[in-house]
Protein backbone atom coordinates (compact mmCIF):
# COMPACT_ATOMS: atom_id res chain seq x y z
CA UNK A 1 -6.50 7.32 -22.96
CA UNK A 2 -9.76 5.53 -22.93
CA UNK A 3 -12.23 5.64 -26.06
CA UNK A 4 -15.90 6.19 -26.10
CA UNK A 5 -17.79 3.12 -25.87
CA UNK A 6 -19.98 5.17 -29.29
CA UNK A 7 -18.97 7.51 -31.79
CA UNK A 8 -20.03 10.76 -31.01
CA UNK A 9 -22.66 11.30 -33.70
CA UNK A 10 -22.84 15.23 -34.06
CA UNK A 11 -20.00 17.61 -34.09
CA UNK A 12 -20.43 19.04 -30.94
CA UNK A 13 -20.69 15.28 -29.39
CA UNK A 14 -17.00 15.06 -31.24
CA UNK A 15 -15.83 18.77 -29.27
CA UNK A 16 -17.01 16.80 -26.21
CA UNK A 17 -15.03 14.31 -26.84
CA UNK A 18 -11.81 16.64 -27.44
CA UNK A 19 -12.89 18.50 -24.28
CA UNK A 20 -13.24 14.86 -22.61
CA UNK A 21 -9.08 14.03 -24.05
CA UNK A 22 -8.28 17.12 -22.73
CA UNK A 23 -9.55 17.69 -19.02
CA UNK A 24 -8.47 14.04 -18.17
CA UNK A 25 -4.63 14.66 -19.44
CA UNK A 26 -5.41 18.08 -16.72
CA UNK A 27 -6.32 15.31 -13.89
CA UNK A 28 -3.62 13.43 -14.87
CA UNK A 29 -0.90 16.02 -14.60
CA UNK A 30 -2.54 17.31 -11.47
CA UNK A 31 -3.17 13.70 -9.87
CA UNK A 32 0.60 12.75 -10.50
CA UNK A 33 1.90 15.68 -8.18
CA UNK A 34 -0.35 14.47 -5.56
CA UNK A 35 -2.63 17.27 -5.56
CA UNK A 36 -6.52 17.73 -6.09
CA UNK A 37 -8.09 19.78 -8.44
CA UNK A 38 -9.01 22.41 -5.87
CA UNK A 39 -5.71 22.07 -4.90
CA UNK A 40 -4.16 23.05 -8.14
CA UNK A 41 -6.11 25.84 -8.43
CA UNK A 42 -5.63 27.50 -5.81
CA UNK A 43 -1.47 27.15 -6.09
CA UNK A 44 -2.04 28.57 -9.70
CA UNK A 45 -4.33 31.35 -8.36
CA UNK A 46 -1.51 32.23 -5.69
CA UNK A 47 1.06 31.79 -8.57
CA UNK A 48 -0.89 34.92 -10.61
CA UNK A 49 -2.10 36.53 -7.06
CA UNK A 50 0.46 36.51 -4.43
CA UNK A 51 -0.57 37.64 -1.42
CA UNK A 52 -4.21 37.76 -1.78
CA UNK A 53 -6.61 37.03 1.63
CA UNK A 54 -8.94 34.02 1.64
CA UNK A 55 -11.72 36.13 0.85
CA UNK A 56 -10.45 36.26 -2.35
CA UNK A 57 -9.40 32.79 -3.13
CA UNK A 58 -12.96 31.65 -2.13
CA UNK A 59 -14.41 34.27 -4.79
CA UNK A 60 -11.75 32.80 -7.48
CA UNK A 61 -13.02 29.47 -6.78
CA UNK A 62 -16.89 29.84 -6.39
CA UNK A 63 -16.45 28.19 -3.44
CA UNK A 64 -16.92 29.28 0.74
CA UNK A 65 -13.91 30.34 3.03
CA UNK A 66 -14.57 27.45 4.83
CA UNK A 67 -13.54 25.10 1.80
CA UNK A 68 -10.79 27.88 1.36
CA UNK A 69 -9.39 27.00 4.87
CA UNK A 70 -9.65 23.39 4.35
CA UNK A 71 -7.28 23.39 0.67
CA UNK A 72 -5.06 25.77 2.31
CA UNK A 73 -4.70 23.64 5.76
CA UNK A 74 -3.93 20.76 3.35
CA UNK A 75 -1.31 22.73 1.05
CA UNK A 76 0.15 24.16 4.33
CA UNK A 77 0.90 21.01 5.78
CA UNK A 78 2.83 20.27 2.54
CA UNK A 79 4.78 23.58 3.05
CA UNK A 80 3.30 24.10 -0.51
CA UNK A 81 1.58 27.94 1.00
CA UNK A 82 2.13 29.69 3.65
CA UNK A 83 -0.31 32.95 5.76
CA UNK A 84 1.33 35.52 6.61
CA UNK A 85 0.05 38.62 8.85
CA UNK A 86 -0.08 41.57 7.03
CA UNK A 87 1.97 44.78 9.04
CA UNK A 88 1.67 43.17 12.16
CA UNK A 89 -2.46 42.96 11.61
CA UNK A 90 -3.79 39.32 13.09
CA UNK A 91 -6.79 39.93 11.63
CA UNK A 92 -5.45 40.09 7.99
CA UNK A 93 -3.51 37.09 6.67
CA UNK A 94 -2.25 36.86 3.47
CA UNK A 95 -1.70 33.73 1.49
CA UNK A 96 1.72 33.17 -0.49
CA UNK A 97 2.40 30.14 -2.62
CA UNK A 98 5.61 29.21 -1.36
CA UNK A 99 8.99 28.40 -4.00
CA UNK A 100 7.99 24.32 -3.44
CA UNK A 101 4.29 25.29 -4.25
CA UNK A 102 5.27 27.12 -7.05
CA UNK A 103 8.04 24.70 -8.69
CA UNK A 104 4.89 21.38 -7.97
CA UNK A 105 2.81 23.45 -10.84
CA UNK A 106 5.16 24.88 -13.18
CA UNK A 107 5.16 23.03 -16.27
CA UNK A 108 1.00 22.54 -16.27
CA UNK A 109 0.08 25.04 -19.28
CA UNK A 110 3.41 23.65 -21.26
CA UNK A 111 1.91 19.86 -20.60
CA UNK A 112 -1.51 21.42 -21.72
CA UNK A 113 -0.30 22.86 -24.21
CA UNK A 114 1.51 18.94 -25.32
CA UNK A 115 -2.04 17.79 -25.12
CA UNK A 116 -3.50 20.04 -27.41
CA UNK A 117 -0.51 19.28 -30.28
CA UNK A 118 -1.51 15.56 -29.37
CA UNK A 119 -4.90 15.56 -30.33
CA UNK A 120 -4.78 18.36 -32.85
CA UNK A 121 -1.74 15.88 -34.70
CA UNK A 122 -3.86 14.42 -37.63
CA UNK A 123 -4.65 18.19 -38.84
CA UNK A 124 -2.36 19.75 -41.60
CA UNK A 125 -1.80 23.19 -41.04
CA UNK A 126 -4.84 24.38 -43.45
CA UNK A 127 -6.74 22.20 -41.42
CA UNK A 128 -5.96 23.82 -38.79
CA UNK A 129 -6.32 27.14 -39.52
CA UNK A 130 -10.32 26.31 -41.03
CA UNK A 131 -10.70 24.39 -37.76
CA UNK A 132 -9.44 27.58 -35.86
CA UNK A 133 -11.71 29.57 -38.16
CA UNK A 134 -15.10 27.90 -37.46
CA UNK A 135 -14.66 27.33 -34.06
CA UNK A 136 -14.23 31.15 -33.84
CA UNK A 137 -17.55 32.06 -36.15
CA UNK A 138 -19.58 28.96 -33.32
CA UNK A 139 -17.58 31.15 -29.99
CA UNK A 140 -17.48 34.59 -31.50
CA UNK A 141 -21.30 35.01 -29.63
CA UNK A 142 -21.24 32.54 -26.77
CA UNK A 143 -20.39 34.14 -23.27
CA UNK A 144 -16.82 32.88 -22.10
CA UNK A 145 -16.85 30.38 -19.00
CA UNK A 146 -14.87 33.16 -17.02
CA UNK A 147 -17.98 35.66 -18.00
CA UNK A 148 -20.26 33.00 -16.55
């Protein structure tokens, strides 16, 4: 992992930094399955939402359908998803992760979860739990990103 060239000089320079340690271990795990980030996504999205139409997978991702049809083209010639026609309707596919998709992305919030152990290592317990503490008195009134 790569240091900052400074030391972060306030405290929320130093959360950067943790954020920093923590959404390039993400990339990593993502980039060594061969997959973007969109990519990812989406497979995790179908994961939670099988089934759903691209409509929906463009909303998810604050993105357009035609992105959406792009990732999916991409994952589909990977066998990774798969459209389906719902009841015989052309006009309404729905979009499966299929069991390869599925098995490519299990294990990402256990490796996540490896990261954050990682970097929260040097912290005893106590020092945990006041770390856990204040950083829920600085969130408790800041909008969540999903709430964005």
């Amino acid at each position: 992992m790569d240091v900052p060239a400074h030391t972060p000089a306030s405290p929320l320079e130093q959360l950067k930094v943790v954020n920093w340690a923590q959404m390039q271990a993400g990339q990593e795990w993502i980039r060594s399955r061969g997959l973007s980030m969109q990519q990812a996504f989406v497979l995790n999205y179908l994961a939670d939402h099988p089934g759903v139409i691209q409509r929906d997978i463009a909303q998810a991702t604050r993105t357009t359908a035609a992105n959406v049809s792009g990732v999916l083209r991409g994952l589909e010639a990977r066998h990774l998803v798969e459209r389906r026609f719902e009841d015989g309707d052309e006009r309404s596919k729905r979009v499966f992760a299929t069991d390869a998709g599925t098995e490519l992305i299990s294990g990402h919030e256990e490796a996540m979860i490896a990261v954050d152990e990682s970097i929260l290592a040097p912290l005893t317990p106590a020092e945990r739990t006041t770390l856990q503490a204040l950083l829920d008195k600085i969130t408790a009134e800041l909008p969540s990103p999903g709430e964005l």
